[in-house]
N, C-alpha and C. Protein backbone atom coordinates (compact mmCIF):
# COMPACT_ATOMS: atom_id res chain seq x y z
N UNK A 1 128.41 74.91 131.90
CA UNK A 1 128.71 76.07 132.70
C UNK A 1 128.30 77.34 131.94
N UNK A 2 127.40 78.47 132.52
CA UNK A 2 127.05 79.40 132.07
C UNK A 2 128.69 80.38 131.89
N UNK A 3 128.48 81.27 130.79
CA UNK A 3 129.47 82.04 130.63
C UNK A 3 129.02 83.35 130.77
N UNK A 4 130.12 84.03 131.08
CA UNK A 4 129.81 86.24 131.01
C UNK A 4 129.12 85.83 130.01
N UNK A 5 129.29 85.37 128.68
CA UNK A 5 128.73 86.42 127.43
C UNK A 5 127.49 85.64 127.33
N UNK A 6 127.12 84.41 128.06
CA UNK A 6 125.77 83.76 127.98
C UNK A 6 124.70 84.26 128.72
N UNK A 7 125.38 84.74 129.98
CA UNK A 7 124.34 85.37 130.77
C UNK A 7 124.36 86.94 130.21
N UNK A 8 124.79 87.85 129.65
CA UNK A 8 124.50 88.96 129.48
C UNK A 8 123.67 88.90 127.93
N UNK A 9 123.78 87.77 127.10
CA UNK A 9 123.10 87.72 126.11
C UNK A 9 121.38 87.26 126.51
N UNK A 10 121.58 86.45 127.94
CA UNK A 10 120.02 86.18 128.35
C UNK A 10 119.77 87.37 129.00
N UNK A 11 120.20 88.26 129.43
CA UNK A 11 119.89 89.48 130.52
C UNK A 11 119.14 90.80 128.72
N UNK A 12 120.48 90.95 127.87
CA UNK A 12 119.94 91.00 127.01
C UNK A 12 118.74 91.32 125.83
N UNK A 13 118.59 89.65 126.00
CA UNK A 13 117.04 88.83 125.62
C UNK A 13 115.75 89.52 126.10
N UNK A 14 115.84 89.23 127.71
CA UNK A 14 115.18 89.99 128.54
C UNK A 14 114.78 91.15 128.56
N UNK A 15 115.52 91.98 127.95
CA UNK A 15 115.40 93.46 127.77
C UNK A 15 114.14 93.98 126.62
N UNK A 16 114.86 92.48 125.36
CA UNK A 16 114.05 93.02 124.39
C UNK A 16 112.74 92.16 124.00
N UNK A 17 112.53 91.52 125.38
CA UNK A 17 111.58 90.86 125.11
C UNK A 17 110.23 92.09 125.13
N UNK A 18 110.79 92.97 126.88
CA UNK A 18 110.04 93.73 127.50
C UNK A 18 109.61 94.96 126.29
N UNK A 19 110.71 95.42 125.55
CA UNK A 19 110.80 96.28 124.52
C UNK A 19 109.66 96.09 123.04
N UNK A 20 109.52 94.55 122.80
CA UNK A 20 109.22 93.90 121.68
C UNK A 20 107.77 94.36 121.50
N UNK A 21 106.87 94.89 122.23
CA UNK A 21 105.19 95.06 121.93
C UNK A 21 105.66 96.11 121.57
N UNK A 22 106.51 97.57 121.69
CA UNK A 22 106.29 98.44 121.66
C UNK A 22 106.60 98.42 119.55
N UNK A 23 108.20 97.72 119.57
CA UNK A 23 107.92 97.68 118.32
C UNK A 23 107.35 96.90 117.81
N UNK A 24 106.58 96.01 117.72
CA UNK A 24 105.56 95.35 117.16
C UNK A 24 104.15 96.05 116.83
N UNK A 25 103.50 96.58 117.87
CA UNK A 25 102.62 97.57 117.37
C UNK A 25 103.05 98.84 116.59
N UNK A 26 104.26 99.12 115.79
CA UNK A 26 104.44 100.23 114.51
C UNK A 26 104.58 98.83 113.70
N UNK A 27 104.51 97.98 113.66
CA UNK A 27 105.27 97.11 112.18
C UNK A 27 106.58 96.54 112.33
N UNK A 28 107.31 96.55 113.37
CA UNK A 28 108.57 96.34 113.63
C UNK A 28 108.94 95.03 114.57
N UNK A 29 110.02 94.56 114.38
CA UNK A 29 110.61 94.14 115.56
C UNK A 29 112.23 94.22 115.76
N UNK A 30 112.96 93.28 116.61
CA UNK A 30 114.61 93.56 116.63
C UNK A 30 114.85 92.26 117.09
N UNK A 31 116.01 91.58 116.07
CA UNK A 31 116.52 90.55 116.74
C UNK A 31 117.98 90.71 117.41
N UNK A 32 118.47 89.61 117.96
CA UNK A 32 119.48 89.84 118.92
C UNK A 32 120.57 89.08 117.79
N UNK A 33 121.72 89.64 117.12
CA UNK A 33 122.07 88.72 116.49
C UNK A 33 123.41 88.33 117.89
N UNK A 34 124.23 89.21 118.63
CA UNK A 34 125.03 88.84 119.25
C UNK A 34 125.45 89.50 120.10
N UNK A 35 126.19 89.23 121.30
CA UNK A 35 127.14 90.30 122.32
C UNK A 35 128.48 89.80 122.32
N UNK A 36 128.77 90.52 122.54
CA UNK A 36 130.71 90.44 122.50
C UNK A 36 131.38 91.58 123.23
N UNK A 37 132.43 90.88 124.25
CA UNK A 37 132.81 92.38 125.25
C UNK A 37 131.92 93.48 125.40
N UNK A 38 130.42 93.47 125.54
CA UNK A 38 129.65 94.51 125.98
C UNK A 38 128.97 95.31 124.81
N UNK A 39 129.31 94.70 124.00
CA UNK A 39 128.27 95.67 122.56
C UNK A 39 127.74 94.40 122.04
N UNK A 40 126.68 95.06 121.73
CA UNK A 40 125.32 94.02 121.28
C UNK A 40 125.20 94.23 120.14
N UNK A 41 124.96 93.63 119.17
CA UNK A 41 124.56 93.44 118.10
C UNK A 41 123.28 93.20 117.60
N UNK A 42 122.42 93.89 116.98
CA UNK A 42 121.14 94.28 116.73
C UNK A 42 120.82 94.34 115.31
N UNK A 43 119.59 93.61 115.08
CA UNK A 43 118.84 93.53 113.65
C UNK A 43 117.42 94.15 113.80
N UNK A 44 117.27 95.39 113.42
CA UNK A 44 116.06 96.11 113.00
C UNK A 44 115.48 95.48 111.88
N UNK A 45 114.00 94.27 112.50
CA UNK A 45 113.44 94.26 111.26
C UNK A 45 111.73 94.33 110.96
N UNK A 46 111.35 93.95 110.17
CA UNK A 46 109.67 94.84 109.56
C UNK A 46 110.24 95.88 109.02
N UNK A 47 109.09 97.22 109.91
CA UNK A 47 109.05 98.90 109.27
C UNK A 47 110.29 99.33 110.10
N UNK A 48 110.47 98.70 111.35
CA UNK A 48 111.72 99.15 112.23
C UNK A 48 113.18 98.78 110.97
N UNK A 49 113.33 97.92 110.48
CA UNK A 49 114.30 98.07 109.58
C UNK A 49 114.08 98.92 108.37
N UNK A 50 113.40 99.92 108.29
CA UNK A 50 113.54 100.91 107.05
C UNK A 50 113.24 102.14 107.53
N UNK A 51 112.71 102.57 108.78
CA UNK A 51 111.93 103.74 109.30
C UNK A 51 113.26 104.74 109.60
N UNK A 52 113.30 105.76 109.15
CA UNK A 52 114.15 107.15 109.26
C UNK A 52 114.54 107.14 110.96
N UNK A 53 113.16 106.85 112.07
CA UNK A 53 113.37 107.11 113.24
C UNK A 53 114.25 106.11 113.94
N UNK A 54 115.15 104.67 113.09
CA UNK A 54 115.52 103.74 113.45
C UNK A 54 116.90 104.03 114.36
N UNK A 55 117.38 104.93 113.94
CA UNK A 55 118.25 105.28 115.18
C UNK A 55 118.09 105.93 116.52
N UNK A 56 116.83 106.71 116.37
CA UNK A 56 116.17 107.48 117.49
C UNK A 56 115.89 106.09 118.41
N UNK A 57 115.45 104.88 117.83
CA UNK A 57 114.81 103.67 118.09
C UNK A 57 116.12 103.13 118.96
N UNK A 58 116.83 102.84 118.65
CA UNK A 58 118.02 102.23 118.67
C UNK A 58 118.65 103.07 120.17
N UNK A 59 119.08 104.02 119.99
CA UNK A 59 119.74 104.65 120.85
C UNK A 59 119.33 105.69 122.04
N UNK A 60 117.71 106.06 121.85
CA UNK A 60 117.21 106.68 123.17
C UNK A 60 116.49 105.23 123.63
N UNK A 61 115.38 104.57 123.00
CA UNK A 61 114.87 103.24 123.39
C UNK A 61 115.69 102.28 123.83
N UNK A 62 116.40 101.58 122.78
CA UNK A 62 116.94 100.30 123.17
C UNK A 62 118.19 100.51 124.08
N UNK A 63 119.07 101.25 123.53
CA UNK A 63 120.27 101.37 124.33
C UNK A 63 120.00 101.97 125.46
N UNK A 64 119.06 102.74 125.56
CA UNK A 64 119.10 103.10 127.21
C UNK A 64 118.64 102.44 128.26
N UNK A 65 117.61 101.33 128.15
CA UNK A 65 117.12 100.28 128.80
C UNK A 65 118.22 99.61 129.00
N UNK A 66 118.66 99.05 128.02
CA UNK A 66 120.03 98.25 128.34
C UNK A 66 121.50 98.80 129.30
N UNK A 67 121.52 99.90 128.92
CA UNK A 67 122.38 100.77 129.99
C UNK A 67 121.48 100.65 131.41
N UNK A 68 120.60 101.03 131.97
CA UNK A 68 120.07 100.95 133.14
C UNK A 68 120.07 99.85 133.55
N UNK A 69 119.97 98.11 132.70
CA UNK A 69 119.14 96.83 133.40
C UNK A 69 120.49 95.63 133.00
N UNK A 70 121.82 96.21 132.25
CA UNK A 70 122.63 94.98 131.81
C UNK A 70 123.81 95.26 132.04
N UNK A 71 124.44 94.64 133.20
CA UNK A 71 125.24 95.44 133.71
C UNK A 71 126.80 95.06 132.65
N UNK A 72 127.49 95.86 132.26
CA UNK A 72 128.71 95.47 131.40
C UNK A 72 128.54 95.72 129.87
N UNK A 73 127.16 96.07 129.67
CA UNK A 73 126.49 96.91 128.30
C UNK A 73 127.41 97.97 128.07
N UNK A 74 127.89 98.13 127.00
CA UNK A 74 128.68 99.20 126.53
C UNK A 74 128.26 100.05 125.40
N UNK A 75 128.35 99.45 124.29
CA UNK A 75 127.04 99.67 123.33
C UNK A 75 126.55 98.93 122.16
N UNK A 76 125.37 99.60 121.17
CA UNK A 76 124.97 98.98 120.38
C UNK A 76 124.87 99.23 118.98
N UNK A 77 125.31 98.32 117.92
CA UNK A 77 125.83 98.07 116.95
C UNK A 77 124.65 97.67 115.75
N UNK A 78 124.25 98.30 115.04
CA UNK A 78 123.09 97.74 113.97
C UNK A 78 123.70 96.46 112.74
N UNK A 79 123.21 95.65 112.79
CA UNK A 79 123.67 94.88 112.03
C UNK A 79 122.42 94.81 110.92
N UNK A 80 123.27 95.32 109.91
CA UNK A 80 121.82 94.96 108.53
C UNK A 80 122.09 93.54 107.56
């Protein structure tokens, strides 16, 4: 049986699949480490895990896609 936190972790997925060329062409990528009650848990890694702009990255990029496309997204959490 699929669960809330299985399907919003594939909805998620989805998000950063669409997201993934953009950081891949600077040197970067992001893994998904987890969701829990609506905050996601996020690993900046390559140049995306050291780049100054990684929160600009994080919170106008990633989190706002996810606010528009996952519904029960609350927010997101950098995990290093």
């Amino acid at each position: 049986m699929t669960t809330t936190k299985d399907t919003m972790y594939e909805q998620v997925d989805a998000v950063l699949d669409k997201l993934r060329p953009f950081l891949l062409r600077d040197g970067g990528d992001v893994e998904l480490v987890d969701v829990e009650d609506g905050v996601v848990m996020l690993r900046l890694l390559g140049a995306c895990g050291s780049c100054p702009s990684s929160t600009i990255t994080l919170k106008a990029g990633i989190e706002r896609a996810l606010l528009e496309e996952v519904p029960g997204f609350v927010e997101i959490e950098q995990v290093f």
